[in-house]
N, C-alpha and C. Protein backbone atom coordinates (compact mmCIF):
# COMPACT_ATOMS: atom_id res chain seq x y z
N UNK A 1 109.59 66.62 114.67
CA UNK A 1 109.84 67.74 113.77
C UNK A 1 111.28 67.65 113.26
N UNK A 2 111.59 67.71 112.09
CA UNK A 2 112.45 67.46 111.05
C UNK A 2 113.58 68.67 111.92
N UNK A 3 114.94 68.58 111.84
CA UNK A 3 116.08 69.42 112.50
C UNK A 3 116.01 71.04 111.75
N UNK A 4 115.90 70.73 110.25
CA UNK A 4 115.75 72.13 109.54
C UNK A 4 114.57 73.10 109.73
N UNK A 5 113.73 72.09 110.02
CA UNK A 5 112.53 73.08 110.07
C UNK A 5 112.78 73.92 111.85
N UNK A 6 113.27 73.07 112.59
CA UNK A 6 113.29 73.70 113.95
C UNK A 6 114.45 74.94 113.79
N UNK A 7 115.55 74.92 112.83
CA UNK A 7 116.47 75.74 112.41
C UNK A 7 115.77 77.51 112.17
N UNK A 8 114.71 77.13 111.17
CA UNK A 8 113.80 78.30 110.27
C UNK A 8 112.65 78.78 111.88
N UNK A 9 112.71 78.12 112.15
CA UNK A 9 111.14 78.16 113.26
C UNK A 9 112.11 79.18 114.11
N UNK A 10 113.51 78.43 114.67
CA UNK A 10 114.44 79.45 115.73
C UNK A 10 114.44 80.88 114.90
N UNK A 11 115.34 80.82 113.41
CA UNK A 11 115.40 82.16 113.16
C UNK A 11 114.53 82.89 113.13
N UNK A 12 113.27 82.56 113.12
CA UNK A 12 112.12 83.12 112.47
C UNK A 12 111.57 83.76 113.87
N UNK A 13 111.83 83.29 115.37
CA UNK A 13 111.29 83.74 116.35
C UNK A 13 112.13 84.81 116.41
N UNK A 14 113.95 84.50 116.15
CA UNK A 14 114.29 85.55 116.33
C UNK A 14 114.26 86.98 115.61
N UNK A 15 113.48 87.12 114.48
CA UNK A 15 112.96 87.72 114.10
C UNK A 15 111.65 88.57 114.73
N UNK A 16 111.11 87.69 115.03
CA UNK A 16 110.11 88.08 115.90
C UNK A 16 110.43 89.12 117.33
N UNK A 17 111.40 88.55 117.22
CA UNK A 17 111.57 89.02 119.07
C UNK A 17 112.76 90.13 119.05
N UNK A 18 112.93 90.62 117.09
CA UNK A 18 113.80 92.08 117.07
C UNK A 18 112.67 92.80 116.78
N UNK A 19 111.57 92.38 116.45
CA UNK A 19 110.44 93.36 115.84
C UNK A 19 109.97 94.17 116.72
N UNK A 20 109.41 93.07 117.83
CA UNK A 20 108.72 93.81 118.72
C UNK A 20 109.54 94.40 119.52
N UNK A 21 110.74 94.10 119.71
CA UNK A 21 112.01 94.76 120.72
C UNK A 21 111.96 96.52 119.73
N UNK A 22 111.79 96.77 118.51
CA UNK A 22 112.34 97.56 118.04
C UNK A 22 110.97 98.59 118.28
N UNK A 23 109.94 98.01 118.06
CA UNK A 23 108.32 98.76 118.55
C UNK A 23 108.49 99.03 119.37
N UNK A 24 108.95 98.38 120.26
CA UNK A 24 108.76 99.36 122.25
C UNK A 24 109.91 99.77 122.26
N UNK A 25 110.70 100.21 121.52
CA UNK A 25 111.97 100.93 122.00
C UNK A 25 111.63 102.24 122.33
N UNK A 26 112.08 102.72 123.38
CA UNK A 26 111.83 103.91 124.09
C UNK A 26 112.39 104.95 123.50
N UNK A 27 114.06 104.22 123.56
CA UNK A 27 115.40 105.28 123.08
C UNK A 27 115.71 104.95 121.56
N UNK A 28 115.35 105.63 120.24
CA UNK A 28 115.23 105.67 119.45
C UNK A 28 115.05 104.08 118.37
N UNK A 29 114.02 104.01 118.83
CA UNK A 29 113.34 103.02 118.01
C UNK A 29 113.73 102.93 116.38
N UNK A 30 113.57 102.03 116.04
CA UNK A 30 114.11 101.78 114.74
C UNK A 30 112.73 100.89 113.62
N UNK A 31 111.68 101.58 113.69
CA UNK A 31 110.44 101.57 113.08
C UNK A 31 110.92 100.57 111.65
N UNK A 32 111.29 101.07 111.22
CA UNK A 32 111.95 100.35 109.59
C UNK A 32 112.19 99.28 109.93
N UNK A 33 113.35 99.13 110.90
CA UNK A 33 113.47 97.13 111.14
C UNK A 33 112.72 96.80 111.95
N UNK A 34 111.48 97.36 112.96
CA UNK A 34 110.67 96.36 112.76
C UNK A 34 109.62 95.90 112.32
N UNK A 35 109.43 96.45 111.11
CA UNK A 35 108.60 96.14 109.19
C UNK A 35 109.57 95.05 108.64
N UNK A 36 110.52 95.15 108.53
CA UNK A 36 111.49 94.27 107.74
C UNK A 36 111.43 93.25 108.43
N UNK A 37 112.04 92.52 110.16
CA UNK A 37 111.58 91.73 110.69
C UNK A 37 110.28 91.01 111.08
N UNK A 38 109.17 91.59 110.48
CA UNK A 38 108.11 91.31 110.92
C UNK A 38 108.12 90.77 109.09
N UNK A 39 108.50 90.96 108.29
CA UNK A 39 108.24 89.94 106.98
C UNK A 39 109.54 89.09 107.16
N UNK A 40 110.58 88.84 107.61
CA UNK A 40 111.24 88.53 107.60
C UNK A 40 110.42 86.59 108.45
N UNK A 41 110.63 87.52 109.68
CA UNK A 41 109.68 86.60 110.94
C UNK A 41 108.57 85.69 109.65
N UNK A 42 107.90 86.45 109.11
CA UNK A 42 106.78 85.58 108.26
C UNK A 42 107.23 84.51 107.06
N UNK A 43 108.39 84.88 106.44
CA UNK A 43 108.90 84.74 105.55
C UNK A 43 109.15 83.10 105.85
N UNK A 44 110.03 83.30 107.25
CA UNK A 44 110.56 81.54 107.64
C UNK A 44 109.54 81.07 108.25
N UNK A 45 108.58 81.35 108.73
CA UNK A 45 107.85 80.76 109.19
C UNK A 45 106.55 79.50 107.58
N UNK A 46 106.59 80.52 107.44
CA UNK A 46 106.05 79.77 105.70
C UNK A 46 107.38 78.34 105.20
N UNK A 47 108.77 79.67 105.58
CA UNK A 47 109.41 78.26 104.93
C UNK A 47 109.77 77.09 105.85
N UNK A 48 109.78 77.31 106.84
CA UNK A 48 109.56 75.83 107.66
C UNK A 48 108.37 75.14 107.91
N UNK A 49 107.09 75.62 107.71
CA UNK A 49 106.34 74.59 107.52
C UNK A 49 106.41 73.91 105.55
N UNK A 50 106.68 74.82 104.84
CA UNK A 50 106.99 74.10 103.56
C UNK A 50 108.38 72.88 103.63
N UNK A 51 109.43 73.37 104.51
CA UNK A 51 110.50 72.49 105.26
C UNK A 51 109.58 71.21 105.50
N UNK A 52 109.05 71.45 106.19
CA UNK A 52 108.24 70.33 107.29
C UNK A 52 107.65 69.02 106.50
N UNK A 53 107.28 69.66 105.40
CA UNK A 53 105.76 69.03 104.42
C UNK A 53 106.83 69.04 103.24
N UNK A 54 108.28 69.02 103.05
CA UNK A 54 108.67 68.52 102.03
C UNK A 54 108.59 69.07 100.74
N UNK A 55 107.88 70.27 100.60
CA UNK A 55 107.78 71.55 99.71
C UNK A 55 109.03 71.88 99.48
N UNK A 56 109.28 72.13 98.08
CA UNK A 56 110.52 72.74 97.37
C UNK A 56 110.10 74.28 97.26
N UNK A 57 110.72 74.98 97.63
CA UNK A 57 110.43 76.14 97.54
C UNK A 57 111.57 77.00 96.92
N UNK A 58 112.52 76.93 96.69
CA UNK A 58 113.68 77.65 95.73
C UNK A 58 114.01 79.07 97.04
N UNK A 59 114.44 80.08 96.18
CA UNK A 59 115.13 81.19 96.71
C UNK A 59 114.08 82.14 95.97
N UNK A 60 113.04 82.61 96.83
CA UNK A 60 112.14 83.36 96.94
C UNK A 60 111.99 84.21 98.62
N UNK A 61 111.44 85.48 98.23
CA UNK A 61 110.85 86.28 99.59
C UNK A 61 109.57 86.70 99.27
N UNK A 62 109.10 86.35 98.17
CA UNK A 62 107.66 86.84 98.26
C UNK A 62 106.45 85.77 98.88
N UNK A 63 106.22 86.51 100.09
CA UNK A 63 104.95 85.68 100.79
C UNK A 63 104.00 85.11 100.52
N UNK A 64 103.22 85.23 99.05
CA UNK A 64 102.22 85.14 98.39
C UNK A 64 102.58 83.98 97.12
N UNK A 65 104.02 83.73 96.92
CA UNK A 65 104.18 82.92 96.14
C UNK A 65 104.93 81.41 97.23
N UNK A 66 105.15 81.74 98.35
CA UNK A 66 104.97 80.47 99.77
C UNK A 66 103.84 79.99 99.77
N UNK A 67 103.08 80.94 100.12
CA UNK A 67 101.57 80.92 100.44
C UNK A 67 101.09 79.59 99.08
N UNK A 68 101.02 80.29 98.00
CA UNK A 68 100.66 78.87 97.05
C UNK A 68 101.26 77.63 97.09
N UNK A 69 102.16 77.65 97.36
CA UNK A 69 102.86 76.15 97.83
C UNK A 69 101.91 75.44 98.80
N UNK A 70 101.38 76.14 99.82
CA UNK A 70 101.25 75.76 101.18
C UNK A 70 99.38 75.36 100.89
N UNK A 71 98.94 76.10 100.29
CA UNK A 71 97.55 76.06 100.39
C UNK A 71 97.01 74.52 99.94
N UNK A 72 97.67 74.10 99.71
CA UNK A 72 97.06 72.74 98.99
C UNK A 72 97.00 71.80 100.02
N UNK A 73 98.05 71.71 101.09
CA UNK A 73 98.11 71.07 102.56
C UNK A 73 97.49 71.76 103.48
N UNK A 74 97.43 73.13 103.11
CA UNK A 74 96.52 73.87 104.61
C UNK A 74 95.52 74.97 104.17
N UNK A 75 94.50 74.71 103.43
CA UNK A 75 93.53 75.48 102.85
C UNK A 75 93.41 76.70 103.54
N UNK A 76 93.29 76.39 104.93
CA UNK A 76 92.85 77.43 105.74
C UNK A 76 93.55 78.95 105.86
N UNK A 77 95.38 78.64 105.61
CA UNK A 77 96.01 79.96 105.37
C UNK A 77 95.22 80.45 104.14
N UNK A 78 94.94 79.99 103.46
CA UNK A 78 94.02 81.17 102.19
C UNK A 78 93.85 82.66 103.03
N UNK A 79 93.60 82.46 103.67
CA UNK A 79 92.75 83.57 105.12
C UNK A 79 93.99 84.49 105.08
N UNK A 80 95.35 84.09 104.88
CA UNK A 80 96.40 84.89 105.83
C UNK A 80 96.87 85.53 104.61
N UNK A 81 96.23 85.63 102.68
CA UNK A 81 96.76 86.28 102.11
C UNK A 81 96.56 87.88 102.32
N UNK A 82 96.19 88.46 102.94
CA UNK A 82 95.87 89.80 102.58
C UNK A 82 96.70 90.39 103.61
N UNK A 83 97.17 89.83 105.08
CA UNK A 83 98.17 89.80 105.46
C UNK A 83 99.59 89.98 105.37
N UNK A 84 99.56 88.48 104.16
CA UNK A 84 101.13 88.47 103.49
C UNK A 84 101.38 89.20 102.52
N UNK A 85 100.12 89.92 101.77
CA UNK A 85 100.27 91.25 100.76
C UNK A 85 100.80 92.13 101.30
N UNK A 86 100.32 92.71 102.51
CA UNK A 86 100.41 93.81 103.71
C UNK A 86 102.12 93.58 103.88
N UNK A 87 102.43 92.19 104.27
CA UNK A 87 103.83 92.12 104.78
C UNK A 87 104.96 91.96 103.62
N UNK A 88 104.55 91.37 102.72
CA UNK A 88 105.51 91.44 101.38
C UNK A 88 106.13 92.79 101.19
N UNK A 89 105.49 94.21 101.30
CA UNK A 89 106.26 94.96 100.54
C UNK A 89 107.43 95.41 101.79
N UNK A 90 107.34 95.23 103.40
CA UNK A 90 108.58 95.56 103.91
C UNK A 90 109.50 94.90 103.74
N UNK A 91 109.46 93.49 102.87
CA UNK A 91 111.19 93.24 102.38
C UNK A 91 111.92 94.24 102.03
N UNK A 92 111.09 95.05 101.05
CA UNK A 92 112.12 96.04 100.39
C UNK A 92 111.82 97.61 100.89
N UNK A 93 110.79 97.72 100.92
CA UNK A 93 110.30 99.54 101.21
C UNK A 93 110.68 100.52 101.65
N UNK A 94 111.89 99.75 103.39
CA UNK A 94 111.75 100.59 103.84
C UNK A 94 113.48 100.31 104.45
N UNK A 95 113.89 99.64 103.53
CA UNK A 95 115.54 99.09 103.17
C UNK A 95 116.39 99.96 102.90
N UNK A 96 115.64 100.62 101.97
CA UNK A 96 116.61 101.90 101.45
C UNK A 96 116.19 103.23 101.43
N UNK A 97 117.18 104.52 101.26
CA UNK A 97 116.04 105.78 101.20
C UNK A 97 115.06 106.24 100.40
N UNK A 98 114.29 107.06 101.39
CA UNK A 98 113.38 107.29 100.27
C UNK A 98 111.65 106.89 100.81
N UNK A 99 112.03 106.35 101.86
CA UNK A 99 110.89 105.92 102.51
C UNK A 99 110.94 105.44 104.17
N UNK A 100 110.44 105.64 104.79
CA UNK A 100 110.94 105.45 106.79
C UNK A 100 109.38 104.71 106.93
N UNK A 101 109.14 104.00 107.69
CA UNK A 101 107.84 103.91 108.54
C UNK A 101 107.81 104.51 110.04
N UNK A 102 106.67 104.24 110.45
CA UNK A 102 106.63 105.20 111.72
C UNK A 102 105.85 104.36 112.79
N UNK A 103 105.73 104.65 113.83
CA UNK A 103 105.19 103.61 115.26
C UNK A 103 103.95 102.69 114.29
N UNK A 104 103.09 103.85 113.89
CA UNK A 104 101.93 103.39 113.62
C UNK A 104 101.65 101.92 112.94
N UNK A 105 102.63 102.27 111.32
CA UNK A 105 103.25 101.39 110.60
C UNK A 105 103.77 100.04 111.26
N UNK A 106 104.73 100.70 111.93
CA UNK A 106 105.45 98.98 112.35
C UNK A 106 104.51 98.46 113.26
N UNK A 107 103.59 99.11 114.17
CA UNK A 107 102.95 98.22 115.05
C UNK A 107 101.88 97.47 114.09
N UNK A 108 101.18 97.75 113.30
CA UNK A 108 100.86 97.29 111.65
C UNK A 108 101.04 95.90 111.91
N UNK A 109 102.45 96.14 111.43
CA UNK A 109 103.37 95.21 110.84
C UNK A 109 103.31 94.15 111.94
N UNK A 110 104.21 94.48 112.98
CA UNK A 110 104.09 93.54 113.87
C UNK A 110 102.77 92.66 114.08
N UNK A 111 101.56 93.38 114.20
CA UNK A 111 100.96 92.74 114.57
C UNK A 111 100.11 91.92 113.65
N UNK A 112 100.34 92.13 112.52
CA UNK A 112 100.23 90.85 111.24
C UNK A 112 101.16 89.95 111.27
N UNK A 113 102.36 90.12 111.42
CA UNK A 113 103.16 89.04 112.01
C UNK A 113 102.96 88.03 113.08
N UNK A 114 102.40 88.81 114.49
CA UNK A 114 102.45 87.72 115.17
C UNK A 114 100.68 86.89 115.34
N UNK A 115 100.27 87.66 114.36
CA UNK A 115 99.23 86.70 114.12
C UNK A 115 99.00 85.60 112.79
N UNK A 116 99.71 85.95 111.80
CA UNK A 116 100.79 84.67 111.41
C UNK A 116 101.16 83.83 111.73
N UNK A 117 102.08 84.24 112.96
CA UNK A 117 103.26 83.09 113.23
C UNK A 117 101.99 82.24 114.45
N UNK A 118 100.97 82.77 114.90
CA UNK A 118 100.42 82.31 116.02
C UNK A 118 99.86 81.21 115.02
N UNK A 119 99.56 81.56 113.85
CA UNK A 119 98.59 80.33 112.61
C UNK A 119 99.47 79.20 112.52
N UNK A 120 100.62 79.77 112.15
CA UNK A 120 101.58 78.28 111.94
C UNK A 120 101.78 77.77 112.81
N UNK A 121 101.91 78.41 113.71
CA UNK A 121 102.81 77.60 115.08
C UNK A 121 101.84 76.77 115.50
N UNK A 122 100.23 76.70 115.28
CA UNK A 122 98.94 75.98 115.55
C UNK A 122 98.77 74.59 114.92
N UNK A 123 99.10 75.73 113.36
CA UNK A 123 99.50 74.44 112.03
C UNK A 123 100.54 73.19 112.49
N UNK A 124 101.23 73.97 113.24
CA UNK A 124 102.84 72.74 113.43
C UNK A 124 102.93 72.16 114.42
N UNK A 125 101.79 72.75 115.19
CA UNK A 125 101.69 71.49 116.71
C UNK A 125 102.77 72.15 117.96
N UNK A 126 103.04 73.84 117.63
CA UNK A 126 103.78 74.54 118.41
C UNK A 126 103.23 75.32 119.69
N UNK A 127 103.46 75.07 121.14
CA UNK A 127 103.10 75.78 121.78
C UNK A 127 103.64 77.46 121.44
């Protein structure tokens, strides 16, 4: 596995592992970041397997325009668009005021995320 892609794969867990830290927070949980980390988490995970496979992908966050890059090498994410619809809009939603999510929401979130990242990490030969 190529050095950059293991770069995106690290940030991308650590993403992962503020999401769900922020879902079980006891003492005032922070619901909003973990929606934002849980597209965030998805976000690199798309771009290191496009890393991986040599895909140009520019300076994009929308999940659904990764996703087309990717489908031509891995048909099978087709499956994970309605997902990455779901996760696309916490880039921004819940960033600024005007909008909060709540347990319900982020556990949502999270858990489209880590069934995502469980696809790629399958895709990439990742325990």
């Amino acid at each position: 596995m190529k050095t950059l892609t293991k770069e995106w794969i690290k940030k991308a867990d650590a993403d992962h592992t503020t999401a769900v830290r922020e879902l079980r927070a006891r003492r005032n949980p922070n619901y909003d970041a973990a929606c934002f980390h849980s597209q965030q988490c998805t976000e690199k995970y798309l771009k290191a397997t496009l890393q991986e496979k040599n895909i140009q992908f520019g300076k994009t966050h929308n999940l659904c325009s990764l996703l087309d890059l990717l489908v031509i090498d891995f048909p099978l994410f087709e499956t994970l668009r309605s997902s990455l619809i779901s996760l696309n809009s916490y880039a921004i939603d819940f960033r600024y005021p005007g909008e909060s999510a709540d347990k319900e929401l982020a556990s949502a979130a999270v858990k489209l995320c880590s069934m995502v990242r469980k696809e790629i990490r399958i895709a990439l030969r990742l325990k």
